[in-house]
C-alpha atoms as a PDB file:
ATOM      1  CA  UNK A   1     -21.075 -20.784  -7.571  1.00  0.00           C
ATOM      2  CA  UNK A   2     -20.019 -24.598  -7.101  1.00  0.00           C
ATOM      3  CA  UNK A   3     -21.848 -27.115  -9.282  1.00  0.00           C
ATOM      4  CA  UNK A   4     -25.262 -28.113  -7.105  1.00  0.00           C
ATOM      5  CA  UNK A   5     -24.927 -31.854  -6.617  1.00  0.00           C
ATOM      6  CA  UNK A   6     -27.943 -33.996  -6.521  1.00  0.00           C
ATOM      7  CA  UNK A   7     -28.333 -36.938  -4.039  1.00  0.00           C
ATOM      8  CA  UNK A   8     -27.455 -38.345  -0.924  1.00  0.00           C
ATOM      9  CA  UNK A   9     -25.264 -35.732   0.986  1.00  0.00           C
ATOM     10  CA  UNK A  10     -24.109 -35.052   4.167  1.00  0.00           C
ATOM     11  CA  UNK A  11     -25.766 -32.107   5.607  1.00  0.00           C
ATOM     12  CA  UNK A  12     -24.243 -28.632   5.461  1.00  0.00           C
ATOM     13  CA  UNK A  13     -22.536 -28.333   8.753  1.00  0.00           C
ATOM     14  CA  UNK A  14     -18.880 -27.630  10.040  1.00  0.00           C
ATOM     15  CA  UNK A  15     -16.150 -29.616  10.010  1.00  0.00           C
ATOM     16  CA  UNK A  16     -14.619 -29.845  13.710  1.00  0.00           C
ATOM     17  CA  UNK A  17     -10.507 -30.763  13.464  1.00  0.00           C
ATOM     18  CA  UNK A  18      -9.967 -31.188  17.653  1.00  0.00           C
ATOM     19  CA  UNK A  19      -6.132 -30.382  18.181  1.00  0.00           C
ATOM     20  CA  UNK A  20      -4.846 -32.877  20.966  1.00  0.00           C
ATOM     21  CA  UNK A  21      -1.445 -35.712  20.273  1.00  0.00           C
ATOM     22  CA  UNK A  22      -3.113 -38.886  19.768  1.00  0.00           C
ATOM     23  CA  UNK A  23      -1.520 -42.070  19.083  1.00  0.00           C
ATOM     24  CA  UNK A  24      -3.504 -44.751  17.263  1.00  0.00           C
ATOM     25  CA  UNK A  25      -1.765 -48.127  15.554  1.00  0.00           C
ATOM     26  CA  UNK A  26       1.436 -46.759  15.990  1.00  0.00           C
ATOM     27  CA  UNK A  27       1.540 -43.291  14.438  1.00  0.00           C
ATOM     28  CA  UNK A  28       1.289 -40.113  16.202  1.00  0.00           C
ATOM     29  CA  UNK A  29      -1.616 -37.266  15.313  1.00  0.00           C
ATOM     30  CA  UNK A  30      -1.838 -33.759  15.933  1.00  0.00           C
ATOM     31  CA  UNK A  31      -6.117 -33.493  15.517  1.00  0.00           C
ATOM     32  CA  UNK A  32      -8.578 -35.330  15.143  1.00  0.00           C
ATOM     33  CA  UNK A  33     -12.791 -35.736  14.101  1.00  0.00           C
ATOM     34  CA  UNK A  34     -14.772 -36.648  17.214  1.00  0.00           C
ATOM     35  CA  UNK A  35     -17.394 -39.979  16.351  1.00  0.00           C
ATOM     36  CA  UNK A  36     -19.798 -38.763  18.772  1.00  0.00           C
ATOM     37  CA  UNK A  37     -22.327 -42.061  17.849  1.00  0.00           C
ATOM     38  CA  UNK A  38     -19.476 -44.376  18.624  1.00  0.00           C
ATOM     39  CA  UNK A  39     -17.832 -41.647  21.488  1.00  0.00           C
ATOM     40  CA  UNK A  40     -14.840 -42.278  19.693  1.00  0.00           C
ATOM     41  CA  UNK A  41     -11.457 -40.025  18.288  1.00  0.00           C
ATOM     42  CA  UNK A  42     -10.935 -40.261  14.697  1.00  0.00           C
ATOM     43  CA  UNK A  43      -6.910 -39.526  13.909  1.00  0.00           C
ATOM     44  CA  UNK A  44      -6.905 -37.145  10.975  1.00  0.00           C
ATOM     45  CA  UNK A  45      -3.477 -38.545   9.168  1.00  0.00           C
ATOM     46  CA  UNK A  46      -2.913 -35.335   6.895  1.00  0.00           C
ATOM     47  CA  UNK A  47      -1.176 -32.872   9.223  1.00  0.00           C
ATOM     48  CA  UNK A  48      -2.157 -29.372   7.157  1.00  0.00           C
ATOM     49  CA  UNK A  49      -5.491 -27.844   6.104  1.00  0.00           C
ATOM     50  CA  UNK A  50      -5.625 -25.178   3.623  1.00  0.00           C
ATOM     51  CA  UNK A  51      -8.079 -23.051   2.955  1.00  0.00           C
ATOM     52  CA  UNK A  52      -9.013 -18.912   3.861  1.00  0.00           C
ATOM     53  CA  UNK A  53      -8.896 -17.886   7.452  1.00  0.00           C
ATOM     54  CA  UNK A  54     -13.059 -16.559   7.898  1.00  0.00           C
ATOM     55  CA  UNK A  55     -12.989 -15.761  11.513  1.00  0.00           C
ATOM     56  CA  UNK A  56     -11.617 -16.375  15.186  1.00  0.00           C
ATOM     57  CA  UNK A  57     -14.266 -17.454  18.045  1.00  0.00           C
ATOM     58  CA  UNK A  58     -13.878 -18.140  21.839  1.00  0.00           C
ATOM     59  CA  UNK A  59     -16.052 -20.752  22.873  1.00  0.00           C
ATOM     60  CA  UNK A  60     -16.466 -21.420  26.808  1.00  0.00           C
ATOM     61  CA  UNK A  61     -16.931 -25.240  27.005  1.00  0.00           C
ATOM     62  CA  UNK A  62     -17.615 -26.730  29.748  1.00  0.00           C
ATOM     63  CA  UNK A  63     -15.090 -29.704  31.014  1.00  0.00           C
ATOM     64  CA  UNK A  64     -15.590 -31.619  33.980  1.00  0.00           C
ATOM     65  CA  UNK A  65     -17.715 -29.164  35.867  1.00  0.00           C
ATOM     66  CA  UNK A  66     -14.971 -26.141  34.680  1.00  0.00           C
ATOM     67  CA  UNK A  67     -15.383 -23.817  32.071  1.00  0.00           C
ATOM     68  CA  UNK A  68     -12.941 -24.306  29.876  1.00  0.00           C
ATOM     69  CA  UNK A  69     -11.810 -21.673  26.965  1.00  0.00           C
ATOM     70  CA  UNK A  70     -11.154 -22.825  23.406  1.00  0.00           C
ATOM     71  CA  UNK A  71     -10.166 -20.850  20.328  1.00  0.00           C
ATOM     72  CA  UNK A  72     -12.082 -21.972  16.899  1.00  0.00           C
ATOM     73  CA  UNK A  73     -10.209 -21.178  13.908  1.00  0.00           C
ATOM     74  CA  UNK A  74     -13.154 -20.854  11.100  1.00  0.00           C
ATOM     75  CA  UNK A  75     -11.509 -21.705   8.110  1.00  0.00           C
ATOM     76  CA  UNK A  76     -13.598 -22.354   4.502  1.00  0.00           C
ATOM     77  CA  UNK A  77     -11.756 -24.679   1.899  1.00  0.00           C
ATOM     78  CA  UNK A  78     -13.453 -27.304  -0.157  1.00  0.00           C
ATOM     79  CA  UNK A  79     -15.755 -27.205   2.954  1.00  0.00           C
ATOM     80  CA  UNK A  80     -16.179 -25.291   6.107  1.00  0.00           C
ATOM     81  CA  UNK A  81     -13.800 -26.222   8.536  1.00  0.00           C
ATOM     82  CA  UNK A  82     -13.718 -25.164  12.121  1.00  0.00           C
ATOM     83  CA  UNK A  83     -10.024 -25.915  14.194  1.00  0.00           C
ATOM     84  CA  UNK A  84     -10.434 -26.039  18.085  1.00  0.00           C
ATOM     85  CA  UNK A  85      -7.790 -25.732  20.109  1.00  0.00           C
ATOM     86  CA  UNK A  86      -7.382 -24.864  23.941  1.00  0.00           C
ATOM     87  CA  UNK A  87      -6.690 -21.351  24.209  1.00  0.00           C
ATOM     88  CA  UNK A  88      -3.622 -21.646  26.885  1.00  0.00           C
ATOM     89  CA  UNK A  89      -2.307 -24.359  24.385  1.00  0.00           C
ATOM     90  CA  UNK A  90       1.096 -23.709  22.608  1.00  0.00           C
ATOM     91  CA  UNK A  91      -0.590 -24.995  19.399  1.00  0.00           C
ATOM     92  CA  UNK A  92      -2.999 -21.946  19.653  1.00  0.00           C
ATOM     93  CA  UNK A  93      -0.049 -19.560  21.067  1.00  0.00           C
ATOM     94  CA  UNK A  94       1.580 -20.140  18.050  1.00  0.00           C
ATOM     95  CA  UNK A  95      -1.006 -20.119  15.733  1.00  0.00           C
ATOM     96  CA  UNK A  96      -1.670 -16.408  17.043  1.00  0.00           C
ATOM     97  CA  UNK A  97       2.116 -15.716  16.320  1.00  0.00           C
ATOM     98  CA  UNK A  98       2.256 -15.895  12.906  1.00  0.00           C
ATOM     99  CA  UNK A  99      -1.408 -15.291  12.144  1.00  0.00           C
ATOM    100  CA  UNK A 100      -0.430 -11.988  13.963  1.00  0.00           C
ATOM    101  CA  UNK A 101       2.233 -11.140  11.092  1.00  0.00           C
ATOM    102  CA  UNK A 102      -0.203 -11.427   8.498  1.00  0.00           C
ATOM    103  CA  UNK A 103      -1.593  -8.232   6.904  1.00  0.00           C
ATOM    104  CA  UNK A 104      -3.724  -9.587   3.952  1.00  0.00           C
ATOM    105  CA  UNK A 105      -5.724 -12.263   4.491  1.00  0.00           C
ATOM    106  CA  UNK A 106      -7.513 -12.671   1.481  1.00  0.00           C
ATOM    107  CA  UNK A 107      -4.929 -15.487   0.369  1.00  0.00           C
ATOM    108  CA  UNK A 108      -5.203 -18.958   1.441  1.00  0.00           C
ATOM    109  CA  UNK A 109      -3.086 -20.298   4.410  1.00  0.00           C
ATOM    110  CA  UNK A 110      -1.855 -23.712   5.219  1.00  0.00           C
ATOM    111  CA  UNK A 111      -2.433 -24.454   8.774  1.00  0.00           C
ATOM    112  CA  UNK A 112      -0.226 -27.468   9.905  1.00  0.00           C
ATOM    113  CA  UNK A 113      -0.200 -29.536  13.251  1.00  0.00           C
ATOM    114  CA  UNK A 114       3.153 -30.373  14.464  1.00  0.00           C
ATOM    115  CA  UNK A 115       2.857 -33.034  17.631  1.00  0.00           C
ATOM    116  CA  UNK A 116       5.906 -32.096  19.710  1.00  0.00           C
ATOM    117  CA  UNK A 117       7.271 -34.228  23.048  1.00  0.00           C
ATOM    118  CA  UNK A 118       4.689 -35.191  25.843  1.00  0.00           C
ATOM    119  CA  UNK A 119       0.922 -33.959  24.852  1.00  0.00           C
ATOM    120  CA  UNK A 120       2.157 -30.282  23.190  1.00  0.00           C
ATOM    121  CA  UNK A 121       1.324 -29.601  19.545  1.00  0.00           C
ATOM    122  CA  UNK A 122       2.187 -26.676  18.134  1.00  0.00           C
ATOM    123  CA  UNK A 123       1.461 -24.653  14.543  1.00  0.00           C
ATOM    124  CA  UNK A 124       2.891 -23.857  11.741  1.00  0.00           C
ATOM    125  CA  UNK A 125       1.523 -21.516   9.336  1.00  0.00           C
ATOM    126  CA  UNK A 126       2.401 -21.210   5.342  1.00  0.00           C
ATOM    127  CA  UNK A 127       1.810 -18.878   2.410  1.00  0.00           C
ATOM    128  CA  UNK A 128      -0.359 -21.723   0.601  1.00  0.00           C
ATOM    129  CA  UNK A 129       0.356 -20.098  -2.701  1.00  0.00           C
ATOM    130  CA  UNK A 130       4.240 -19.714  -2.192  1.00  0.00           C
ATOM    131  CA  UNK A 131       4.776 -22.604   0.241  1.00  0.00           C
ATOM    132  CA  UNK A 132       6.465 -19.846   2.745  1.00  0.00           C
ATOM    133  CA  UNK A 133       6.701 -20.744   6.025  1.00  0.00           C
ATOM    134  CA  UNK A 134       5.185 -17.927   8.163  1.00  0.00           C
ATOM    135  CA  UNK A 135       8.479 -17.355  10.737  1.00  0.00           C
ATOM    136  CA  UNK A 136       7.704 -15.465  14.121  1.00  0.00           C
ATOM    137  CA  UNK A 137       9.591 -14.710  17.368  1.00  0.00           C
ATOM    138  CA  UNK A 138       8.028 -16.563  20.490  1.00  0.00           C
ATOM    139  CA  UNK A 139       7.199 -14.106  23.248  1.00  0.00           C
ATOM    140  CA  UNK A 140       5.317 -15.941  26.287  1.00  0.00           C
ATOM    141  CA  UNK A 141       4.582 -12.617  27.317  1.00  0.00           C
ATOM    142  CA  UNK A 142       2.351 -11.624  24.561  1.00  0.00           C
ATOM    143  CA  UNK A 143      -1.424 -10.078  25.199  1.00  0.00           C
ATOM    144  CA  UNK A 144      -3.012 -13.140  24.071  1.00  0.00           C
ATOM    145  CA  UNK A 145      -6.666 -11.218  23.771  1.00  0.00           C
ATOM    146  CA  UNK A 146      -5.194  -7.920  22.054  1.00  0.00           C
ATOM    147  CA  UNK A 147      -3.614 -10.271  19.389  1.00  0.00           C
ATOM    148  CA  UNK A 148      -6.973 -11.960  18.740  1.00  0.00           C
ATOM    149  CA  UNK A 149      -8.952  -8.552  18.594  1.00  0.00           C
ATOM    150  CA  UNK A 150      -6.335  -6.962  15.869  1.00  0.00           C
ATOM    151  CA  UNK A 151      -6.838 -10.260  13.526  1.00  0.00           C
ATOM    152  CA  UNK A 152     -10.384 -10.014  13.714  1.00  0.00           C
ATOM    153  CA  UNK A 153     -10.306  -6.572  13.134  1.00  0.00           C
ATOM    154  CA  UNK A 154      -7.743  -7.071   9.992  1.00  0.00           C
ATOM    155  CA  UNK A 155     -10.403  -9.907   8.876  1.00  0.00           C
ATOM    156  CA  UNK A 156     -13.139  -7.414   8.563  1.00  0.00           C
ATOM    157  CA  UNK A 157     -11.449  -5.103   6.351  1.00  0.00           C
ATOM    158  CA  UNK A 158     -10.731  -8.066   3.924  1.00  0.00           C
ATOM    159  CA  UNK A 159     -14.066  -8.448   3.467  1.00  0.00           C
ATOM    160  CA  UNK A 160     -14.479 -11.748   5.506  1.00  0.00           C
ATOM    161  CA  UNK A 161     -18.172 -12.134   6.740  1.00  0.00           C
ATOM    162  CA  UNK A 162     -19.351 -14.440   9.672  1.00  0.00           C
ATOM    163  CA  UNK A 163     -21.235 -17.839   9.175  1.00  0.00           C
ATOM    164  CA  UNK A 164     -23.829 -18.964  11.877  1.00  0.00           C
ATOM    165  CA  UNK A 165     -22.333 -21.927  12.669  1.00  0.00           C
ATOM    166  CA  UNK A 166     -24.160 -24.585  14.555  1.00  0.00           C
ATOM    167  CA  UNK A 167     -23.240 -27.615  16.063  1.00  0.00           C
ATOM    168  CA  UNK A 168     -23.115 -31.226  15.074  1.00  0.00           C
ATOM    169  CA  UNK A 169     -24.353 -32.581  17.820  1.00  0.00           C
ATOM    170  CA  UNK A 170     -27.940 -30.833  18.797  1.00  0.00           C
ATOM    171  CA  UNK A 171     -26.895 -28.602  21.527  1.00  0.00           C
ATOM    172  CA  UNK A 172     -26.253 -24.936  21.333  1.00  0.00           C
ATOM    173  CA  UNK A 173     -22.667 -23.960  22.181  1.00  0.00           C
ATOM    174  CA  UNK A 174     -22.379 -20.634  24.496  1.00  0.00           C
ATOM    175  CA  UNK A 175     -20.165 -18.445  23.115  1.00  0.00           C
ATOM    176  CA  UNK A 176     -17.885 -15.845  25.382  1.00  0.00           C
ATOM    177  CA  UNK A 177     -15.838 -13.704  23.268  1.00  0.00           C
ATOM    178  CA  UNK A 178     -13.230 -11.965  25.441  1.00  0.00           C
ATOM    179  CA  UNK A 179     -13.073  -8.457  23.556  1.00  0.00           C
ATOM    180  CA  UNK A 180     -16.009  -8.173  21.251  1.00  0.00           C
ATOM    181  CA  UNK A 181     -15.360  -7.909  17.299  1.00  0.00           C
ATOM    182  CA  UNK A 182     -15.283  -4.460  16.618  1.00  0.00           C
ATOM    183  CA  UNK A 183     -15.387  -2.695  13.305  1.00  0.00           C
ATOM    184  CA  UNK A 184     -12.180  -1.213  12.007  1.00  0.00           C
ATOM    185  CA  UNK A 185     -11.269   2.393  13.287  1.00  0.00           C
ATOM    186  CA  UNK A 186     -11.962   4.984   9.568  1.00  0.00           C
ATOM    187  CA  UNK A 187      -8.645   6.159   9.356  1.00  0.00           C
ATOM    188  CA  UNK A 188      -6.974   2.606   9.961  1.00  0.00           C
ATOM    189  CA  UNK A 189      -9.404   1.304   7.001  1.00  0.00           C
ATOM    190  CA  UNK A 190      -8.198   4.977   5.244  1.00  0.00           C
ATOM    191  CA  UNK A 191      -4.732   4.266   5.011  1.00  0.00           C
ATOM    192  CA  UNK A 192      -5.229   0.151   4.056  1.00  0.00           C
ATOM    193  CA  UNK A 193      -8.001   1.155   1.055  1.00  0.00           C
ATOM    194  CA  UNK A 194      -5.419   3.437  -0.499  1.00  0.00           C
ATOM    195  CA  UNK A 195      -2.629   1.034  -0.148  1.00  0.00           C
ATOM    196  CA  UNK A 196      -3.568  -1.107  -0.901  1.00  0.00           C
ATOM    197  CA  UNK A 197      -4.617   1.159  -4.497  1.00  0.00           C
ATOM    198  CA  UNK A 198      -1.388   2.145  -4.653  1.00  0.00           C
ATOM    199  CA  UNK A 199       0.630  -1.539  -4.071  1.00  0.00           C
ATOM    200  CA  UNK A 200       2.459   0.792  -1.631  1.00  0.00           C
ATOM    201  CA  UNK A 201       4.329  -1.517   0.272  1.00  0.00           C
ATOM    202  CA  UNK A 202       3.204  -1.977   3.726  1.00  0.00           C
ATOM    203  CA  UNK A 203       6.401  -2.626   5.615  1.00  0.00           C
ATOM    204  CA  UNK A 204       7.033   1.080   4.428  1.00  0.00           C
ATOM    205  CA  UNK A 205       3.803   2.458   6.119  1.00  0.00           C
ATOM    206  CA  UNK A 206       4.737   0.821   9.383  1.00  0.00           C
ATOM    207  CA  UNK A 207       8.246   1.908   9.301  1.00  0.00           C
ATOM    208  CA  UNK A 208       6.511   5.624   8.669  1.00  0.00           C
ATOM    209  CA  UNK A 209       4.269   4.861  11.595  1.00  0.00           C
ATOM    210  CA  UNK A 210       7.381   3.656  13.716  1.00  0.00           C
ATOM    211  CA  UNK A 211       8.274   7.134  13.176  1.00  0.00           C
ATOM    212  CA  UNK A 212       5.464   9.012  14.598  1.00  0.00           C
ATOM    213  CA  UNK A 213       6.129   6.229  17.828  1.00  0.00           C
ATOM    214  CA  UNK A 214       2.390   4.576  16.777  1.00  0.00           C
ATOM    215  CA  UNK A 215       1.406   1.264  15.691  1.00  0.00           C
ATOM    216  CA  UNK A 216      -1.931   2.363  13.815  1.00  0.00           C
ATOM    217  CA  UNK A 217      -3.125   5.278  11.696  1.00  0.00           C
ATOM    218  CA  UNK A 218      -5.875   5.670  14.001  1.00  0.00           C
ATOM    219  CA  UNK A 219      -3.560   6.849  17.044  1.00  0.00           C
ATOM    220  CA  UNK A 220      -2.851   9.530  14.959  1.00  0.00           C
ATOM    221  CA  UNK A 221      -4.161  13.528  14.383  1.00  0.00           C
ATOM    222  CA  UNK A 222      -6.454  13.589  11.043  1.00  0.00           C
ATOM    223  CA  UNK A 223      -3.493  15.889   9.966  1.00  0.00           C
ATOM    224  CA  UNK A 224      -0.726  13.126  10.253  1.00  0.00           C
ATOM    225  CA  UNK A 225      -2.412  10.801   8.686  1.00  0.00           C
ATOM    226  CA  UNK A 226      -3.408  13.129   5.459  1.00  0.00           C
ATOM    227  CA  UNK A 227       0.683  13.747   5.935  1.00  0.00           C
ATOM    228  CA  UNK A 228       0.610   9.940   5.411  1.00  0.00           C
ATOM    229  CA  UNK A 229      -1.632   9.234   2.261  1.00  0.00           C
ATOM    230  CA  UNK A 230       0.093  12.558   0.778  1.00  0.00           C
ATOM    231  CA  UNK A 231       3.659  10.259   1.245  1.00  0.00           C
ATOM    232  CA  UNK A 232       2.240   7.117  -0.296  1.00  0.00           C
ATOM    233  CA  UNK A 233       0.428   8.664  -3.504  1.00  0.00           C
ATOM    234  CA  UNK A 234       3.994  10.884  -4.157  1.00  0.00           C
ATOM    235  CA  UNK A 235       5.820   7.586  -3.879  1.00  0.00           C
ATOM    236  CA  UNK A 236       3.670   6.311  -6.431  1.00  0.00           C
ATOM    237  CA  UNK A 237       3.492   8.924  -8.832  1.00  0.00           C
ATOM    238  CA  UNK A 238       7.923   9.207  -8.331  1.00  0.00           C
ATOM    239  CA  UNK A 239       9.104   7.511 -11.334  1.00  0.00           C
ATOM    240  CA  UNK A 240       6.032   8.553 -13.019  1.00  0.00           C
ATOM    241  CA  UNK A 241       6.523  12.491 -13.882  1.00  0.00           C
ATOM    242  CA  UNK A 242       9.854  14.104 -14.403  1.00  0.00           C
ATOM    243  CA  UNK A 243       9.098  17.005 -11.956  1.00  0.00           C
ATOM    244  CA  UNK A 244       8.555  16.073  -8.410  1.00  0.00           C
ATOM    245  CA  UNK A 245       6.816  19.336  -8.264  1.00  0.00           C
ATOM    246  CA  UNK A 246       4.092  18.573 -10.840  1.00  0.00           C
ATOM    247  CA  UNK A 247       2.844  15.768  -9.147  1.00  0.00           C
ATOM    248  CA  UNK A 248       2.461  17.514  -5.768  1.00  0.00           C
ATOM    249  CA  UNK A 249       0.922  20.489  -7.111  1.00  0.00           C
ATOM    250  CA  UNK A 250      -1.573  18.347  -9.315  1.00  0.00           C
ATOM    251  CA  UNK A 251      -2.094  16.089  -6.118  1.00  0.00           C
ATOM    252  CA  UNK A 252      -2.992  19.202  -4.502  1.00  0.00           C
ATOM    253  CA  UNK A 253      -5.794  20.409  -7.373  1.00  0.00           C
ATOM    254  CA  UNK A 254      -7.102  16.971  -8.214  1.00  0.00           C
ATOM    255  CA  UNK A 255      -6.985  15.377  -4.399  1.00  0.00           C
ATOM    256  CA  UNK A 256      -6.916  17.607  -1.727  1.00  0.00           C
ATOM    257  CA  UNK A 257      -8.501  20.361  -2.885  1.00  0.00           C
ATOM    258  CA  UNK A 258     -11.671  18.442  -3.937  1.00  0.00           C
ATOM    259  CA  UNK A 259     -11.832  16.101  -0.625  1.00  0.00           C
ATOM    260  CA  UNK A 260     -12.028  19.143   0.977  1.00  0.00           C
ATOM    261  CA  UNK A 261     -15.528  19.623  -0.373  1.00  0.00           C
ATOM    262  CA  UNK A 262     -16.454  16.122   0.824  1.00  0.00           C
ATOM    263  CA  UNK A 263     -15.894  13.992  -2.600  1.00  0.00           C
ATOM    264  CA  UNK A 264     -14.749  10.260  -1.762  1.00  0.00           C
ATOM    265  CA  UNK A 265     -10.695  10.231  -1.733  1.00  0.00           C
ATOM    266  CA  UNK A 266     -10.603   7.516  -3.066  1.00  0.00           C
ATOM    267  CA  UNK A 267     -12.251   8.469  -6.139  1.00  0.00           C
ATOM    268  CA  UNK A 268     -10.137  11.511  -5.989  1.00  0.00           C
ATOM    269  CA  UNK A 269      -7.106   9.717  -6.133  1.00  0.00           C
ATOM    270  CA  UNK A 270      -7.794   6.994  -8.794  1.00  0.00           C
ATOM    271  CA  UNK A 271      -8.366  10.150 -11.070  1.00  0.00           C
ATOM    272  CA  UNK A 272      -5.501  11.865 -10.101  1.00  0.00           C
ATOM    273  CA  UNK A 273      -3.843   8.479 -11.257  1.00  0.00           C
ATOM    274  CA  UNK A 274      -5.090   8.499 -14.323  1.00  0.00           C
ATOM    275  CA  UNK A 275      -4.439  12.350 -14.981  1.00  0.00           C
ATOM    276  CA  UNK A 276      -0.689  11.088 -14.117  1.00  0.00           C
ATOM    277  CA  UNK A 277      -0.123   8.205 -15.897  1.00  0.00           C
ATOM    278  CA  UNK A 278      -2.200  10.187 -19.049  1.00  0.00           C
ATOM    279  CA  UNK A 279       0.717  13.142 -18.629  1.00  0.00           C
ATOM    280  CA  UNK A 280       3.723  10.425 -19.052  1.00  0.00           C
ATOM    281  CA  UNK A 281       2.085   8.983 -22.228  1.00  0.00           C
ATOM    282  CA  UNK A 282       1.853  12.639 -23.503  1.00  0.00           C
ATOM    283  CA  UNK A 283       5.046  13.264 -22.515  1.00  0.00           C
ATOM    284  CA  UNK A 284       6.819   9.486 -24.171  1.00  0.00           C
ATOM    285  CA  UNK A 285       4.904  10.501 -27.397  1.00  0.00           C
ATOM    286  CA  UNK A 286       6.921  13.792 -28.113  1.00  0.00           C
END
């Protein structure tokens, strides 16, 4: 936990970055902090945030008598920052892009605001341990909601939990989430959990997915996807044993014969890896 600092403080609420181009003494802003005492916009000058992506919202707010659909980014860094953005904007279109290409997120991003010509701003996202820009194909097309409901769903197997969140400014914000956040489907968290055990590379698992003409796990047969978990542990345990043979009929004694009687897989599996990499220091010591 952080160091508990005593004094005067401000309290423990959200940080709001508002994403709109705003030109104040002659520079040019992609967000900004709203001064709601004064009713004034305060230009934020640095143009990225970093920090861990918690969660996406939909907020309806209402805007001259219209409702009026924003997307809050939730991100925590040194405090708990909250990025709202219209959601037919091409700042949060692009935001969605890349976000969309990310598979882990339990590594920090870099979120920055790029003002373009007119009033657009758009995103750019970064690796914030690597410095790597994010690169994604624009498609105007895309199913705006569906991307939003597959990042929240790869947020919740990271582990990422929700904060209640209240406003700065003594009202209550009503919330309308377009597809509700739904847990992730058992065989889609299957295939990640051992995976991710294995450091079995994930473009490989889509392009065995691509295969089957799926995009998830779960759109699969329970026997397909055991076809699949069977492919990434004998990957593993390849350079591992001399016989290719050994390690599928031990996978069969040690894995799939026991999860058979209801023992957790991944247990199963972690001893099998042991058992393996045990057999290849027997066999080096000879």
């Amino acid at each position: 936990m952080a160091e508990m600092k005593l004094g005067l403080c401000n309290p423990p609420l959200p940080i709001y970055l508002y994403v709109d181009k705003l030109s104040d003494e002659g520079g040019v802003y992609g967000w900004y902090n709203y001064d709601f005492q004064q009713d004034k916009k305060v230009p934020v000058i640095p143009r990225a945030l970093t920090g861990y992506l918690l969660e996406l919202r939909l907020t309806d707010k209402d805007f001259k008598g219209k409702d009026n659909l924003k997307l809050d980014i939730v991100v925590l860094a040194d405090e708990l920052y909250i990025v709202r953005s219209g959601i037919e904007t091409n700042f949060t279109k692009s935001f969605l892009l890349a976000a969309s290409i990310i598979e882990d997120f339990s590594k920090p991003l870099m979120i920055v605001v790029n003002p373009g010509d007119e009033n657009v701003v758009f995103c750019n996202l970064y690796d914030a341990e690597t410095k790597a820009k994010i690169r994604h194909d624009w498609n105007s097309n895309t199913d705006w909601a569906e991307i939003i409901q597959d990042i929240q769903i790869k947020l919740s197997c990271d582990g990422t939990r929700s904060y209640g969140l209240e406003e700065d400014f003594g009202t209550i914000v009503k919330q309308s989430i377009a597809k509700p956040k739904i847990p992730p489907h058992p065989q889609d968290l299957r295939v990640k959990q051992i995976r991710t055990l294995l450091n079995y590379p994930v473009d490989l698992v889509k392009e065995w997915l691509q295969l089957q003409d799926v995009e998830r796990p779960s759109q699969l047969d329970d026997s397909k996807v055991n076809e699949l978990v069977k492919t990434m542990c004998l990957a593993w345990a390849a350079d591992k044993v001399e016989a290719s043979n050994h390690a599928e009929s031990s996978y069969q004694q040690q894995v799939l014969s026991v999860t058979s009687d209801r023992t957790d897989e991944v247990a199963a599996i972690k001893a099998w890896m042991n058992y393996i990499l045990g057999q290849r220091v027997a066999a080096s010591s000879r």
